[in-house]
N, C-alpha and C. Protein backbone atom coordinates (compact mmCIF):
# COMPACT_ATOMS: atom_id res chain seq x y z
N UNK A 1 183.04 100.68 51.97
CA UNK A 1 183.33 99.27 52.08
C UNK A 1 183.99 98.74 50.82
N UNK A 2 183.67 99.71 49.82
CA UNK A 2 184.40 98.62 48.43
C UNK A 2 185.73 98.71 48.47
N UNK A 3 186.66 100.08 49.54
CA UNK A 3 188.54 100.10 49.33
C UNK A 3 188.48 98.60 49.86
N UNK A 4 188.15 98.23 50.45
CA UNK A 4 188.60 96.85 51.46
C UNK A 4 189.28 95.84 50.44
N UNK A 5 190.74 95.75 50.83
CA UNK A 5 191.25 94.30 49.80
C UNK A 5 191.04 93.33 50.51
N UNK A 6 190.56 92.37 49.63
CA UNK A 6 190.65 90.79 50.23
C UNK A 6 191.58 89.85 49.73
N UNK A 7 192.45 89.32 50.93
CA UNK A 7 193.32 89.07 51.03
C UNK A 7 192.96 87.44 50.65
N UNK A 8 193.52 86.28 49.46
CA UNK A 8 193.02 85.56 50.16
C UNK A 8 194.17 84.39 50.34
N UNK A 9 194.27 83.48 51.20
CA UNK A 9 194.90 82.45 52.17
C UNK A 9 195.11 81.57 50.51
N UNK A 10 196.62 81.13 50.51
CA UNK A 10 197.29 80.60 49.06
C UNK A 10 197.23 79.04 49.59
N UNK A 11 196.88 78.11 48.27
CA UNK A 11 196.27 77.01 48.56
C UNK A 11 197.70 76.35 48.24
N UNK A 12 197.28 75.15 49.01
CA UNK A 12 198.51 74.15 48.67
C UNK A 12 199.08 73.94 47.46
N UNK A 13 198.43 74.46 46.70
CA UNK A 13 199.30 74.38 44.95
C UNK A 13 199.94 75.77 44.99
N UNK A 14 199.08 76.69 45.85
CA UNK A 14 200.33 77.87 45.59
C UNK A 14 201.30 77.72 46.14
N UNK A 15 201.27 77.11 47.66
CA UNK A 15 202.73 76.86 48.51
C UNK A 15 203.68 76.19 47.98
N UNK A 16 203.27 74.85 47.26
CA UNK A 16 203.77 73.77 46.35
C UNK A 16 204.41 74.74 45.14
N UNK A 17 204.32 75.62 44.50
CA UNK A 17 204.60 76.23 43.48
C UNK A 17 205.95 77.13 43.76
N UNK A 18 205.59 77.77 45.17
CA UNK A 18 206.08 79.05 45.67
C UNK A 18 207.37 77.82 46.02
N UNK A 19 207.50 77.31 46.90
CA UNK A 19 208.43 75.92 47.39
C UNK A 19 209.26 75.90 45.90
N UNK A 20 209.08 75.45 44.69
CA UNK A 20 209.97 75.16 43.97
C UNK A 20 210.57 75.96 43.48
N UNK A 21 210.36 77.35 43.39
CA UNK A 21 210.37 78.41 42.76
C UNK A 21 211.61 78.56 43.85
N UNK A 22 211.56 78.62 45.06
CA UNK A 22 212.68 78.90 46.10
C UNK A 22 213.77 78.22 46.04
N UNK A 23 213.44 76.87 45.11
CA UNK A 23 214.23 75.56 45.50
C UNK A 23 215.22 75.95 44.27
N UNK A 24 214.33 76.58 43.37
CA UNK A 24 215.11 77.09 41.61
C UNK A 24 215.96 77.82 41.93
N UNK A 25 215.27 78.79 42.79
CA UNK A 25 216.29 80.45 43.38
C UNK A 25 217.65 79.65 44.30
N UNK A 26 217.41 78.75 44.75
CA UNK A 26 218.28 78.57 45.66
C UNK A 26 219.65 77.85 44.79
N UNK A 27 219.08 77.20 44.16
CA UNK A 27 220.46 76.60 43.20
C UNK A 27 220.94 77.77 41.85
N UNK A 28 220.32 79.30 41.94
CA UNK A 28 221.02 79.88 41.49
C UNK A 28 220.83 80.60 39.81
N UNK A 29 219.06 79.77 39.55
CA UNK A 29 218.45 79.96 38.29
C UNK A 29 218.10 81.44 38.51
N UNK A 30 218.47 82.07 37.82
CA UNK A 30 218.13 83.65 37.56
C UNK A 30 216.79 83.93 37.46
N UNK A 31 215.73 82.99 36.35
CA UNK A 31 214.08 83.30 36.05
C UNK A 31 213.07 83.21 37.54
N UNK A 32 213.69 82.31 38.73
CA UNK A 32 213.32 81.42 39.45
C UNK A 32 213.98 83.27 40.54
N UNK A 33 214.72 83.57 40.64
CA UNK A 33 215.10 84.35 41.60
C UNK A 33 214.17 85.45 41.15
N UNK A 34 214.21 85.96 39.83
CA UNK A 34 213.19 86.81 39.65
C UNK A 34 211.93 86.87 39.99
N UNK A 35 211.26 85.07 39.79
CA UNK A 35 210.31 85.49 40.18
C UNK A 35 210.15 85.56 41.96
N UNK A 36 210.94 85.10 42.26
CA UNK A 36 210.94 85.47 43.45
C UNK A 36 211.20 86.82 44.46
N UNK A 37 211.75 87.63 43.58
CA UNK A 37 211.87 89.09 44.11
C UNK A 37 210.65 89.82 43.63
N UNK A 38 209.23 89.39 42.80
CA UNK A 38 208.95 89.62 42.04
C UNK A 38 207.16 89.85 43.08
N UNK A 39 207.58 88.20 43.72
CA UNK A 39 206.95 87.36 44.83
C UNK A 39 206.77 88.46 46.11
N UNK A 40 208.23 88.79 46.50
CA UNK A 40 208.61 89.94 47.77
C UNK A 40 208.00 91.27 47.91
N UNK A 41 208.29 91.58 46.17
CA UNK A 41 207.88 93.03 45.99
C UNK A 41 206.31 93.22 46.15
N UNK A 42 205.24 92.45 45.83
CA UNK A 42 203.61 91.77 46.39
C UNK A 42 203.09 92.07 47.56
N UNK A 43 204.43 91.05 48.05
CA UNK A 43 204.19 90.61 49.23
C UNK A 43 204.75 90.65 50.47
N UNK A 44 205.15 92.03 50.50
CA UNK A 44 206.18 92.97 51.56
C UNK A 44 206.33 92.01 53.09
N UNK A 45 205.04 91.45 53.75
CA UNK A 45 205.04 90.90 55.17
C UNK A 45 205.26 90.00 55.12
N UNK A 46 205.95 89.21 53.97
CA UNK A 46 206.84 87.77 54.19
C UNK A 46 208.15 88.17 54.16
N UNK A 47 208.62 89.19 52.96
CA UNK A 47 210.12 89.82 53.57
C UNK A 47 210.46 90.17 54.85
N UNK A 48 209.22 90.46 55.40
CA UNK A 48 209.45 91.42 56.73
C UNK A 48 209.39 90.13 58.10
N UNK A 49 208.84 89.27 57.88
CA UNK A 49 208.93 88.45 58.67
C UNK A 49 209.76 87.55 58.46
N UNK A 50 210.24 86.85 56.89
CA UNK A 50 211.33 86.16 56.77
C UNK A 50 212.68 86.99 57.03
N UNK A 51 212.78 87.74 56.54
CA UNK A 51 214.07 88.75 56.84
C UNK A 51 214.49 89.48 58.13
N UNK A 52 213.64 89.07 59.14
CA UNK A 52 213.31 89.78 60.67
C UNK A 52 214.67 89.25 61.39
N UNK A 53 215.96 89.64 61.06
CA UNK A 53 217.28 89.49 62.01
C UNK A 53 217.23 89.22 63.43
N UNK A 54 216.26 90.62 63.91
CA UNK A 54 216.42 90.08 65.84
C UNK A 54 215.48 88.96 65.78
N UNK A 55 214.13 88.67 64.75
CA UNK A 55 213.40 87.47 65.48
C UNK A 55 214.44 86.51 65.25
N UNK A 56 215.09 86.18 64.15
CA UNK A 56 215.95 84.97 63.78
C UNK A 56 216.65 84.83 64.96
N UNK A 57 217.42 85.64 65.40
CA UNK A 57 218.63 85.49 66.35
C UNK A 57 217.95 85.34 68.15
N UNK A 58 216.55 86.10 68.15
CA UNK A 58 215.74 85.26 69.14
C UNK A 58 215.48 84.27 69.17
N UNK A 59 214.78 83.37 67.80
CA UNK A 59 214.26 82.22 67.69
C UNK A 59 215.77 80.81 68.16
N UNK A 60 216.55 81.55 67.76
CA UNK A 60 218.09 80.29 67.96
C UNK A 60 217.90 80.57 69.16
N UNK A 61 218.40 81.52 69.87
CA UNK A 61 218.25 81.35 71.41
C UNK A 61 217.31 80.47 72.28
N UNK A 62 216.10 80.77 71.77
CA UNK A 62 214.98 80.04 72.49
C UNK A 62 215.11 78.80 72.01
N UNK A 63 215.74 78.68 70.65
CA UNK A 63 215.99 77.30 70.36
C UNK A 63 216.81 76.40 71.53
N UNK A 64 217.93 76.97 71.87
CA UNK A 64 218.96 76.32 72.34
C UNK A 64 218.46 76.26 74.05
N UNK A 65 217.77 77.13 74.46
CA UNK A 65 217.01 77.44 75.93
C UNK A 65 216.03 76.71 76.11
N UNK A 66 214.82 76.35 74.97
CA UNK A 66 213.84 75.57 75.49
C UNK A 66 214.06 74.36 74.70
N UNK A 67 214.79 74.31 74.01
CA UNK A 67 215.38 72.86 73.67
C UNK A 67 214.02 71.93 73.24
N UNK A 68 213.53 70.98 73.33
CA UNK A 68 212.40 70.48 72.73
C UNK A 68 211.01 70.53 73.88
N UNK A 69 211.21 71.82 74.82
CA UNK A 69 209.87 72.05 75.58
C UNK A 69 209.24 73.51 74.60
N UNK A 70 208.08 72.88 74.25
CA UNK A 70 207.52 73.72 74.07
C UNK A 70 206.63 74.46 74.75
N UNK A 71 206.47 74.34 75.93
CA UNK A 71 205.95 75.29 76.85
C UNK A 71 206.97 76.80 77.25
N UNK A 72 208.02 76.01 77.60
CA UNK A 72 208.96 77.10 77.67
C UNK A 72 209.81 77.80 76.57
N UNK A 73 210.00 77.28 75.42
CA UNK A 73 209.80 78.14 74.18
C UNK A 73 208.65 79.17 74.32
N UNK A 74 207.42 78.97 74.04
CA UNK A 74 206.22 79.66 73.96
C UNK A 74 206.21 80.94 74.73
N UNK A 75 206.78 80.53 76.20
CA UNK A 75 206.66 81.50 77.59
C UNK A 75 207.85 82.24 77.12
N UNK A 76 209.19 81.99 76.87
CA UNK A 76 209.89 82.66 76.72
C UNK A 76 209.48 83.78 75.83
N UNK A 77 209.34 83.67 74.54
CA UNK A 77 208.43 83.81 73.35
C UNK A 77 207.92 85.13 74.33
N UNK A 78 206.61 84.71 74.55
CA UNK A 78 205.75 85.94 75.49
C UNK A 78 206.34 87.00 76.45
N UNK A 79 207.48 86.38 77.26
CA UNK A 79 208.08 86.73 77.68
C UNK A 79 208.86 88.26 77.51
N UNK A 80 209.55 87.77 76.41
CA UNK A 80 210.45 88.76 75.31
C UNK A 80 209.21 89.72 75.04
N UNK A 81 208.37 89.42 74.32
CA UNK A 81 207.56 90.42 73.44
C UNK A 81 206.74 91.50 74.71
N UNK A 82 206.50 90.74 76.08
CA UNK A 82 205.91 91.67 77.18
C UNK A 82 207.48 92.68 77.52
N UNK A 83 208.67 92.31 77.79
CA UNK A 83 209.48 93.49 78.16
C UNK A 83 210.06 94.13 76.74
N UNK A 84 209.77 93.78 75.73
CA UNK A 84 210.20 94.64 74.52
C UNK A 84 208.39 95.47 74.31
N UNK A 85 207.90 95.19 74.83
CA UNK A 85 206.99 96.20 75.16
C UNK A 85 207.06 97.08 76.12
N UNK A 86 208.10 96.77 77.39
CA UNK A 86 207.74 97.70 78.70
C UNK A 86 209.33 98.65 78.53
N UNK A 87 209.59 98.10 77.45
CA UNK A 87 211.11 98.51 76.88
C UNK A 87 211.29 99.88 75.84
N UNK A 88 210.50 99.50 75.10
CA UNK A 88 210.47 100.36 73.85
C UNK A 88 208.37 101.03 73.72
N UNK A 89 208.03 100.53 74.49
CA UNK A 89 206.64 101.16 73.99
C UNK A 89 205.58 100.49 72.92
N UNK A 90 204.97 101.33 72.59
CA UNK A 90 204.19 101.14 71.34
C UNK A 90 204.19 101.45 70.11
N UNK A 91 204.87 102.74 69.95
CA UNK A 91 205.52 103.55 68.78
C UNK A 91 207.21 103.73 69.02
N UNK A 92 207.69 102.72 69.07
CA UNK A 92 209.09 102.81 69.08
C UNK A 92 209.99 103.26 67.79
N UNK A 93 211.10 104.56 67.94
CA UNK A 93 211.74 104.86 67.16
C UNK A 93 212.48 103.90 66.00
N UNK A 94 212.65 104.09 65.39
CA UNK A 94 213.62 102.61 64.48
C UNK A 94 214.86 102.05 65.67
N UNK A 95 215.81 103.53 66.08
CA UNK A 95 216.86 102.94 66.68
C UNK A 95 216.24 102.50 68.23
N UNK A 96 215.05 103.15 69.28
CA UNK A 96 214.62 102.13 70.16
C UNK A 96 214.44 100.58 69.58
N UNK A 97 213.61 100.72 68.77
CA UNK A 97 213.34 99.02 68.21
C UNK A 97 214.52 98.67 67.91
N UNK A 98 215.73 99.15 67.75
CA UNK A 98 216.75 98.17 67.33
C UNK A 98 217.55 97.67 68.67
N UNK A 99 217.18 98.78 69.60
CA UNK A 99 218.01 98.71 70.76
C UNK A 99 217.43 97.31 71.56
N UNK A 100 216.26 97.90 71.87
CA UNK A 100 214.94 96.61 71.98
C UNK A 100 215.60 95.29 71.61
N UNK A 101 215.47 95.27 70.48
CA UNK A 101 215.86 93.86 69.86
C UNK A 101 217.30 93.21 70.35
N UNK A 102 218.18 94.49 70.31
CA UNK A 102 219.50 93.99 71.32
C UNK A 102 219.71 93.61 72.45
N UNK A 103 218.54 94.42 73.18
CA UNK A 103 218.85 94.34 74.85
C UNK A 103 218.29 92.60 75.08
N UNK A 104 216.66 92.39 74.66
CA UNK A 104 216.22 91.21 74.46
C UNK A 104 217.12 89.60 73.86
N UNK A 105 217.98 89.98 73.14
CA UNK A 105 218.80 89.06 72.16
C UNK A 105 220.07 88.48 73.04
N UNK A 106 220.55 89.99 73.47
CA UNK A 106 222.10 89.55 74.80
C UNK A 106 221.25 88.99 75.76
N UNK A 107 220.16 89.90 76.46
CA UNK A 107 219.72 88.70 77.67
C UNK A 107 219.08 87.43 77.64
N UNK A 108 218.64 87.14 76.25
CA UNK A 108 218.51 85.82 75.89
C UNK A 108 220.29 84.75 75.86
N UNK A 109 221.24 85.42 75.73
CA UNK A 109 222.59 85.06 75.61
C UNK A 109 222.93 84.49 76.92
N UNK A 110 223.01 85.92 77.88
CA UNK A 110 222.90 86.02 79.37
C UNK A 110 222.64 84.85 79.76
N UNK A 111 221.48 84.77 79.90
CA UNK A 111 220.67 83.60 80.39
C UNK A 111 221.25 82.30 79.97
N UNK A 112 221.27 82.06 78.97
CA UNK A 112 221.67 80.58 78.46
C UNK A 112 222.94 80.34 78.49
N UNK A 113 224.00 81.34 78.81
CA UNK A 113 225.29 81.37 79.08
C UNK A 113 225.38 81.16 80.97
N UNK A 114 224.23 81.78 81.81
CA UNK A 114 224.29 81.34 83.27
C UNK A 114 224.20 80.08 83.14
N UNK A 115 222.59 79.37 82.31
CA UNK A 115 222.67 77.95 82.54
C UNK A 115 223.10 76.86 82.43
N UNK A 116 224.33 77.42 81.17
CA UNK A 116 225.13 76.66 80.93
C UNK A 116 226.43 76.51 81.71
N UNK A 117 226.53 77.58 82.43
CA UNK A 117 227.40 77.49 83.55
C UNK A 117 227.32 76.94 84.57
N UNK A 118 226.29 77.11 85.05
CA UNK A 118 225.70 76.44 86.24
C UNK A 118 225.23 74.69 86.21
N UNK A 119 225.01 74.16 84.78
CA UNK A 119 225.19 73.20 84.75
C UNK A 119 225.48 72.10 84.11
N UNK A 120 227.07 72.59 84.30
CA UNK A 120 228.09 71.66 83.54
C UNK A 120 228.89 71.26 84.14
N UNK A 121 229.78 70.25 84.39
CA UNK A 121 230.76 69.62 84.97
C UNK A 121 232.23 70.15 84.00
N UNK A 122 232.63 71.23 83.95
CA UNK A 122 234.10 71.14 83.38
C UNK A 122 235.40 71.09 83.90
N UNK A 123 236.17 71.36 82.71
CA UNK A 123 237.56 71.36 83.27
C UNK A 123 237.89 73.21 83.81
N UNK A 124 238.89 73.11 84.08
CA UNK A 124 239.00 74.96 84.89
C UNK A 124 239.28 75.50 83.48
N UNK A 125 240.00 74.99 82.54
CA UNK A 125 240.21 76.07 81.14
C UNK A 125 238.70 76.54 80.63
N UNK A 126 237.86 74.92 80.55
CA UNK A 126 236.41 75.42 80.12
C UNK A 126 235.44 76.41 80.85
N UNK A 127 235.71 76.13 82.05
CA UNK A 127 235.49 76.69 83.19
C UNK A 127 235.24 78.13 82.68
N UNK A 128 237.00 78.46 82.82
CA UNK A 128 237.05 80.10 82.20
C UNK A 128 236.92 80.75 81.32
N UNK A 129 236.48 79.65 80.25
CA UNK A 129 235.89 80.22 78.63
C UNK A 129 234.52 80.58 78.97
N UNK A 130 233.90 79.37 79.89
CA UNK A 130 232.60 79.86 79.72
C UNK A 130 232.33 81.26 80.41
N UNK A 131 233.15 81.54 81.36
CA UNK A 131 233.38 82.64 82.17
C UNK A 131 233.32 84.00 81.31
N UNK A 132 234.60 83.78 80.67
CA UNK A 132 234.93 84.72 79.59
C UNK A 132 233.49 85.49 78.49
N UNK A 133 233.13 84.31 78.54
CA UNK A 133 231.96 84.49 76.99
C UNK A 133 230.83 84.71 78.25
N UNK A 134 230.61 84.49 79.55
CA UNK A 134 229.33 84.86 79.88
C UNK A 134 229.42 86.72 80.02
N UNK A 135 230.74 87.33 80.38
CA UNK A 135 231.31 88.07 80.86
C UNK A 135 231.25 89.54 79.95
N UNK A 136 231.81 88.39 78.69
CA UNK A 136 231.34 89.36 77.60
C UNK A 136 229.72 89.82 76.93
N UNK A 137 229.04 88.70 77.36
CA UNK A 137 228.00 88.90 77.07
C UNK A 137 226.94 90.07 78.08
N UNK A 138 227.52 89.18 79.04
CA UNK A 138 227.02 90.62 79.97
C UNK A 138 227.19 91.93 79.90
N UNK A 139 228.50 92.67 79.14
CA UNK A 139 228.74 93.33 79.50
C UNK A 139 228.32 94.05 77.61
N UNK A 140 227.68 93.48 76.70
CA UNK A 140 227.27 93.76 75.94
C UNK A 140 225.71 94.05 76.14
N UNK A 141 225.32 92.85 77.18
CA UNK A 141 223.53 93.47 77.00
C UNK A 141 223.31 95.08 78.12
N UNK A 142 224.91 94.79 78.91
CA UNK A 142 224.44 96.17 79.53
C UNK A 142 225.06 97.75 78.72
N UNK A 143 225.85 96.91 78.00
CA UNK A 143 225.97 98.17 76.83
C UNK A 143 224.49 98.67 76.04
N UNK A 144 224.18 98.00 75.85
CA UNK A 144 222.54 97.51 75.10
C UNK A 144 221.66 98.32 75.72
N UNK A 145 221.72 98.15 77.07
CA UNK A 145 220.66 99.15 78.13
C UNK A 145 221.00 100.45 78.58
N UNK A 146 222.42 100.68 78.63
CA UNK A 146 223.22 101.97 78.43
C UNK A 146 222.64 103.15 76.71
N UNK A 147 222.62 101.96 76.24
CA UNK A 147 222.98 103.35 74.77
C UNK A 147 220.73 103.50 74.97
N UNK A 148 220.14 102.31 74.73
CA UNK A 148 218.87 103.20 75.31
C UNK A 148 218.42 103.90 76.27
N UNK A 149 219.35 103.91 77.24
CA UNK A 149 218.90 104.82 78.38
C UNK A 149 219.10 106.43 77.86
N UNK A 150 220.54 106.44 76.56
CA UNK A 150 221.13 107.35 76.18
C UNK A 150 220.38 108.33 75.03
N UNK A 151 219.72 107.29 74.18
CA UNK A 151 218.53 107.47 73.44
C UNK A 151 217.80 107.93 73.40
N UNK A 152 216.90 107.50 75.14
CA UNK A 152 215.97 108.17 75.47
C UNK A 152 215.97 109.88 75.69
N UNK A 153 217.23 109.85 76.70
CA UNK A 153 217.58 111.30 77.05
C UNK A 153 217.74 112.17 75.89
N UNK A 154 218.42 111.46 74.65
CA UNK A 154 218.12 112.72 73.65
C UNK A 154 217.45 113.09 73.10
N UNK A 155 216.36 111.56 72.60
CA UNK A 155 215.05 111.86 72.07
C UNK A 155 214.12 113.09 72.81
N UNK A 156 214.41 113.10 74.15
CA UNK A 156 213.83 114.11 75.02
C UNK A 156 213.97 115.48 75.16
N UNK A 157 215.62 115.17 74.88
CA UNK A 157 216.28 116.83 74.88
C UNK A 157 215.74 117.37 73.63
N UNK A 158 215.36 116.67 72.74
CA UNK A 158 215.43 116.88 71.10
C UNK A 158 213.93 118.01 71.36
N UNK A 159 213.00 116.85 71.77
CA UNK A 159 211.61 117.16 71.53
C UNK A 159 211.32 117.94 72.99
N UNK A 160 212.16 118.46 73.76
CA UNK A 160 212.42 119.73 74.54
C UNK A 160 212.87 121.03 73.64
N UNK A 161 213.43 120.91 72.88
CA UNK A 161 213.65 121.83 72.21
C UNK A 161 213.90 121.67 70.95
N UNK A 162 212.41 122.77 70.23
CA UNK A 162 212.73 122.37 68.70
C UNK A 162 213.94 122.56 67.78
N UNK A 163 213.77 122.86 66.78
CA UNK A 163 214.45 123.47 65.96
C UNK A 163 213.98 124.84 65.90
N UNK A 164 215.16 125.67 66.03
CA UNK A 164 214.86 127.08 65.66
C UNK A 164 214.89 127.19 64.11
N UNK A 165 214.55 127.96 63.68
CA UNK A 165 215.17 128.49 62.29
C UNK A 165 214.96 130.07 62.34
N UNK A 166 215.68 130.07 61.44
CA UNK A 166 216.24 131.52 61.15
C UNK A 166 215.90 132.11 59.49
N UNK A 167 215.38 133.37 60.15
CA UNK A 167 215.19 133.91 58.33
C UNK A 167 215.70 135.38 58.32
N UNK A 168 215.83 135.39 57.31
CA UNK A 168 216.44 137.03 56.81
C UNK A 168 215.66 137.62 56.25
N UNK A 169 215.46 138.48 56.73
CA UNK A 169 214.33 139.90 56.25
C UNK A 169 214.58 140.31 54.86
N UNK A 170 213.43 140.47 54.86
CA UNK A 170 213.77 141.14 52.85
C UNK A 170 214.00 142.23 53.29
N UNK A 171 214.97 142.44 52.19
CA UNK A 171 215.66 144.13 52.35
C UNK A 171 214.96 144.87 50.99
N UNK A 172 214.29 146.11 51.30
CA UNK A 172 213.72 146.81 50.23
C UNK A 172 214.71 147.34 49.62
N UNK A 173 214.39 147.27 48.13
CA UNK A 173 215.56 148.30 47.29
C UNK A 173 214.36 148.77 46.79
N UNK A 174 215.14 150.56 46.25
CA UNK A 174 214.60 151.21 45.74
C UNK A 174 214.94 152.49 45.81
């Protein structure tokens, strides 16, 4: 029981502290960036969650999709994380999880590119932009589901067959 670290929850003077320190880094003070890489290097699961690309580029989506419902933010939310589970598993490779994160991200696109099609009043040029960009998007999230389908099969072929290796016999002299 004594390895156990205790972690403990940073009080409003630390947030208040940590806040200006970002506010220093952000206008470009060198002592203020240090200590802030300093901050990261600590404290690895705020890089990892501030720096999280597919959540960012999920979170805008759901931004722009559930717009100020937060029920359907939330569901979406759940949503995503149940088929990037029925997607990639539990122990997903780096490049499944990246694929994951793609396939999830275009059909978040998908989607908000149908509804925006479906309900808008435009002109026929807008018409066919939106066309264009739903078109492309589609045809990116099914790229997305293509290269993991592709993934899978090799990960399979792989761990169907190991690696051989090869050795050379000692040759006696004498």
């Amino acid at each position: 029981m004594g390895d156990e670290i205790q972690v403990r929850k940073p009080t409003k003077e630390d947030l208040k502290a940590m806040k200006a320190v970002i506010e220093r880094a952000n206008r470009g003070e060198q002592k203020a960036l240090d200590q802030l890489r300093e901050f990261l290097d600590r404290n690895p699961q705020v890089w990892q969650l501030v720096g999280d690309l597919a959540r960012a580029a999920e979170e805008a989506w759901i931004g722009l999709i559930g717009a100020k419902d937060a029920l359907a933010a939330e569901s979406i939310r759940r949503g995503l994380a149940y088929l990037k589970g029925q997607l990639v598993g539990d122990a997903p490779s780096a490049i499944e999880k990246m694929l994951g994160d793609q396939i999830t991200t275009t059909l978040l696109e998908v989607k908000h590119l149908e509804m925006v099609t479906a309900g808008t009043n435009t002109t026929l040029t807008q018409a066919t932009l939106l066309l264009k960009r739903l078109e492309s998007a589609q045809r990116r999230h099914a790229g997305a589901l293509k290269s993991l389908v592709q993934v899978r099969k090799l990960l399979q072929e792989a761990e169907a067959h190991p690696r051989l290796r090869i050795f050379e016999a000692e040759q006696k002299t004498g």
